[in-house]
Protein backbone atom coordinates (compact mmCIF):
# COMPACT_ATOMS: atom_id res chain seq x y z
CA UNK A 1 114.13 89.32 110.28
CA UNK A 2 110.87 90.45 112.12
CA UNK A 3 109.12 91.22 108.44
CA UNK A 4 110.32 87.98 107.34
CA UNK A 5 108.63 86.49 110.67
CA UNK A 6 105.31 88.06 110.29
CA UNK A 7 105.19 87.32 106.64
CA UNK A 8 105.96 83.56 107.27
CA UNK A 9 103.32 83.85 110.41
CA UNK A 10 100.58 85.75 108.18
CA UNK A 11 101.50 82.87 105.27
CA UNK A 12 100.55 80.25 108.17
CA UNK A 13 97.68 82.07 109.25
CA UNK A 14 95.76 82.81 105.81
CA UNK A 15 96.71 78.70 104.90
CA UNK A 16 94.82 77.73 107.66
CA UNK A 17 92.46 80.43 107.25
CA UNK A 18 93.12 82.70 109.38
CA UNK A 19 93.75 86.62 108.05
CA UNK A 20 96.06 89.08 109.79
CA UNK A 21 93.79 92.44 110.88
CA UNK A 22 96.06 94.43 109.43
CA UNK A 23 99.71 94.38 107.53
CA UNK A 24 102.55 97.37 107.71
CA UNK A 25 100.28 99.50 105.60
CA UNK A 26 98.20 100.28 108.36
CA UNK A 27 100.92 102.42 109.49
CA UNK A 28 100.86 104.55 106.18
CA UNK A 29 100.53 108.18 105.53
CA UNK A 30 99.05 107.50 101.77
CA UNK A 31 95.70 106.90 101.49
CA UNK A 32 95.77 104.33 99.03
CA UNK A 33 98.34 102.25 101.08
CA UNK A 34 96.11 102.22 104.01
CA UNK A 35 93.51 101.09 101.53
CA UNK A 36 95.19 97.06 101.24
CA UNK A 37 96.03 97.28 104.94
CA UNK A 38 93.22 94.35 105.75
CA UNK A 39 94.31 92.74 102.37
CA UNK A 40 95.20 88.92 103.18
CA UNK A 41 98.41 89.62 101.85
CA UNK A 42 101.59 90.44 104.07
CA UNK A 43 102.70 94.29 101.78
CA UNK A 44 105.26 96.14 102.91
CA UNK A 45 105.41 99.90 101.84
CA UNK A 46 108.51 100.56 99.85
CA UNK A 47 111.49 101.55 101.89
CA UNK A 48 114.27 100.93 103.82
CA UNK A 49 113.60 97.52 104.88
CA UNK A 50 112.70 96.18 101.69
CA UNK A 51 116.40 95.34 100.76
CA UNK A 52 117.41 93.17 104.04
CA UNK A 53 114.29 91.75 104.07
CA UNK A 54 114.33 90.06 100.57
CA UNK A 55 117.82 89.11 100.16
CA UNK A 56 118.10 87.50 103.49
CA UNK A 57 115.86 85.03 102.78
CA UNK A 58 117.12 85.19 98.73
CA UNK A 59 113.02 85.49 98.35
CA UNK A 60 111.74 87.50 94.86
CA UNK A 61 109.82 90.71 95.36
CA UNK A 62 106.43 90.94 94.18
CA UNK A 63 105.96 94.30 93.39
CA UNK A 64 102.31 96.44 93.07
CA UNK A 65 102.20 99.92 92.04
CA UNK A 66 99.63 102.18 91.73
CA UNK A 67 97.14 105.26 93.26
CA UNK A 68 94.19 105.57 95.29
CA UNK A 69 91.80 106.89 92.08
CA UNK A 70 92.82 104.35 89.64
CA UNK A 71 89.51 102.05 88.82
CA UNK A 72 91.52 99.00 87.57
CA UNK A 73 94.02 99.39 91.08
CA UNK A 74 90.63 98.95 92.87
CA UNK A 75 89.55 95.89 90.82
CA UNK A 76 92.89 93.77 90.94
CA UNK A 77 92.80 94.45 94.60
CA UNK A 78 89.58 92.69 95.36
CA UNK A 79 89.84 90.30 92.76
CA UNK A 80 93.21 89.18 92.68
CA UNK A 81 94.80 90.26 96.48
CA UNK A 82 91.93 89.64 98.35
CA UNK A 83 91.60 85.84 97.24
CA UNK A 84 93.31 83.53 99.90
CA UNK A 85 94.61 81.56 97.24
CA UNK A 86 96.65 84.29 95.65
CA UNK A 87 97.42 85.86 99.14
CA UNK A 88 99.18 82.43 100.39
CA UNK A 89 101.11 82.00 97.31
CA UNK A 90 102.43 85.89 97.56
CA UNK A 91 102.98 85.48 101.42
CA UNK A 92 104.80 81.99 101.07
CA UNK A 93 106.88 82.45 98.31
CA UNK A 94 107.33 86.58 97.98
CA UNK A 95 108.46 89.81 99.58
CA UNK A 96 105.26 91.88 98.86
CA UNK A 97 105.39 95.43 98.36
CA UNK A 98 103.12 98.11 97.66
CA UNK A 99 103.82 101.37 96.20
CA UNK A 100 101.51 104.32 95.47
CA UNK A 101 102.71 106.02 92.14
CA UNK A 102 101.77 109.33 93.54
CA UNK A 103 104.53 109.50 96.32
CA UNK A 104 107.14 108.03 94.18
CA UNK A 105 106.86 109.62 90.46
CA UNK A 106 110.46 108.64 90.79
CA UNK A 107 110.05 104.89 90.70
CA UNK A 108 106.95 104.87 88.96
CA UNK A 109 108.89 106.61 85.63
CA UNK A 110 111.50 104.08 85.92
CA UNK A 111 108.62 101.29 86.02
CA UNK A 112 106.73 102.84 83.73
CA UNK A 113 109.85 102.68 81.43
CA UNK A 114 110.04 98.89 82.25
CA UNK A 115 106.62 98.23 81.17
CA UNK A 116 107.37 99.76 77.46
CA UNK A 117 110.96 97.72 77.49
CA UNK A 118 108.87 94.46 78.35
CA UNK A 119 106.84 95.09 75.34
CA UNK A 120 103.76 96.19 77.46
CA UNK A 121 101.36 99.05 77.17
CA UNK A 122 102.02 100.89 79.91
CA UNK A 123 98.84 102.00 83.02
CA UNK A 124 98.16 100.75 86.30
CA UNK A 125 98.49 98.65 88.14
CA UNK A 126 101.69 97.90 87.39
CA UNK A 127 102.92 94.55 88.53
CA UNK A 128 106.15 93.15 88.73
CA UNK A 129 108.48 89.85 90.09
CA UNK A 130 112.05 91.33 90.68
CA UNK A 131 115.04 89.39 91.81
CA UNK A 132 116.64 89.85 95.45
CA UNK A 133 118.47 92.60 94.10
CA UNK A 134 116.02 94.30 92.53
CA UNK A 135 115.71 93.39 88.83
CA UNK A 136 112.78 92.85 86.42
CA UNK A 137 111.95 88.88 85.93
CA UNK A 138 108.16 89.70 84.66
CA UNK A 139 105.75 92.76 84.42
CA UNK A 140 102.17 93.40 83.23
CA UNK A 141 99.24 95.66 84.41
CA UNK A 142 96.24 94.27 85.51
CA UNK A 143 96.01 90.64 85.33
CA UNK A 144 93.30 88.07 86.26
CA UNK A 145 93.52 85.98 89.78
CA UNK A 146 93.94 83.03 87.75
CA UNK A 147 96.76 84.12 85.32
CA UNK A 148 98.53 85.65 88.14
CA UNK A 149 98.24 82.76 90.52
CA UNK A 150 99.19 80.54 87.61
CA UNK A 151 101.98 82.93 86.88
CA UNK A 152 103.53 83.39 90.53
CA UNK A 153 103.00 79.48 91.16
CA UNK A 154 105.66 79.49 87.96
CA UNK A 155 107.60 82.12 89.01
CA UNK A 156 108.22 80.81 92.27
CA UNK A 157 108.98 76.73 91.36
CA UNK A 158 111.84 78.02 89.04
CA UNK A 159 113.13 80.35 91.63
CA UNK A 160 112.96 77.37 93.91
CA UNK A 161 114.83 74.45 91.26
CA UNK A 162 116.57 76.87 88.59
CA UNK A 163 117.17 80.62 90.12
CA UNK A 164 120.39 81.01 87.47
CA UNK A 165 118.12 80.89 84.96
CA UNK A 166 115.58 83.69 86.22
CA UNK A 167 118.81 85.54 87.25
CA UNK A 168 120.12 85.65 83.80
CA UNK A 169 116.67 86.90 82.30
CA UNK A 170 116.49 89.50 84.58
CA UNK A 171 119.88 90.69 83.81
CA UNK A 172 119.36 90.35 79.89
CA UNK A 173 115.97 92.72 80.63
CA UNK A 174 117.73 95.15 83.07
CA UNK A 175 120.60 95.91 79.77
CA UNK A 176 117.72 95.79 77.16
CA UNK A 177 115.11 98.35 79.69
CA UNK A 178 118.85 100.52 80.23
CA UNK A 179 119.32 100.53 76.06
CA UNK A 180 115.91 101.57 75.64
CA UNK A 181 116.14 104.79 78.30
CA UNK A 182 116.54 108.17 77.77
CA UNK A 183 119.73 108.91 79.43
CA UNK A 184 118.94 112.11 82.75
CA UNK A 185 120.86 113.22 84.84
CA UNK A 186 119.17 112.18 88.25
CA UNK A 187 118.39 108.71 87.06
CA UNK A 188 119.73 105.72 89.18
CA UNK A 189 119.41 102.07 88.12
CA UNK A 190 116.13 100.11 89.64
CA UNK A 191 117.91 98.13 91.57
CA UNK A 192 120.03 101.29 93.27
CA UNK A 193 116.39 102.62 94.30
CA UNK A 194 115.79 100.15 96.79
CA UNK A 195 117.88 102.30 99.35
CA UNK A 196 115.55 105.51 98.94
């Protein structure tokens, strides 16, 4: 309830345009977590609190993952996170979370592998909208501020008038990604990682 505060807080704040100092990242180990700390938008490191926090207020996850040397991580940062335009639509209408792909190999396969189910070359950034409950709606790698503000503006009016409909793609991409994976044995659905 507290994330969900601040986020709706820093939302109000960057509308009016005001930016927060500093989101949860600040409070990171990994260097290129700390690195979007002063982004406008409200991230949240992967973790425990990401679960509670998005399906109490039934918001979609917006989803960044990445590592501190990656050039094009860099780029989308400053071009596409750092506009206030993009910021206010992530912190109104999204649970924002940032991952570096370097302290979870373990996620990153798994998004890796949803990438190459989505059709999509796979590299970083990778960027996704997931459901409450953790599955895949849409994916790419880098994308433009305007495609992705266009994008999440979409994204988040269906959620808002037809969620059913989003819910039933992402269930018909979560079977189609699990057809498409090579079966190990410490391999947990997507939506199962959200408690590690």
């Amino acid at each position: 309830m507290r994330r969900r505060l601040a986020a709706l807080l820093a939302g109000a704040l960057l509308a009016l345009g005001v930016a927060a100092k500093e989101n949860e990242l600040a409070r990171e180990r990994s260097p290129y977590l700390r690195d979007n700390a002063r982004s406008p938008v409200w991230w949240i490191p992967w973790g425990e609190g990401l679960a509670p926090d998005s399906r109490s207020g039934d918001r979609l996850v917006f989803l960044s993952i990445g590592y501190s040397s990656c050039h094009w991580c860099h780029v989308m940062a400053r071009e596409s996170f750092d506009d206030p335009g993009v910021a206010a639509l992530l912190n109104r209408g999204f649970v924002s979370v940032k991952v570096d792909s370097e302290e979870r190999p373990d996620l990153d396969g798994r998004l890796l592998a949803r990438l190459e189910a989505l059709g999509i070359s796979p590299g970083w950034p990778m960027n996704f909208v997931l459901t409450p409950q953790g599955e895949v709606i849409w994916g790419a790698t880098y994308i433009g501020r305007d495609e992705l503000a266009a994008t999440l503006g979409r994204l988040e009016a269906r959620w808002r008038t037809d969620p059913s409909r989003l819910r039933r793609l992402a269930a018909a991409r979560e079977r189609q990604a699990r057809a498409a994976e090579v079966p190990r044995r410490d391999a947990i659905p997507l939506a199962d990682a959200y408690s590690r």
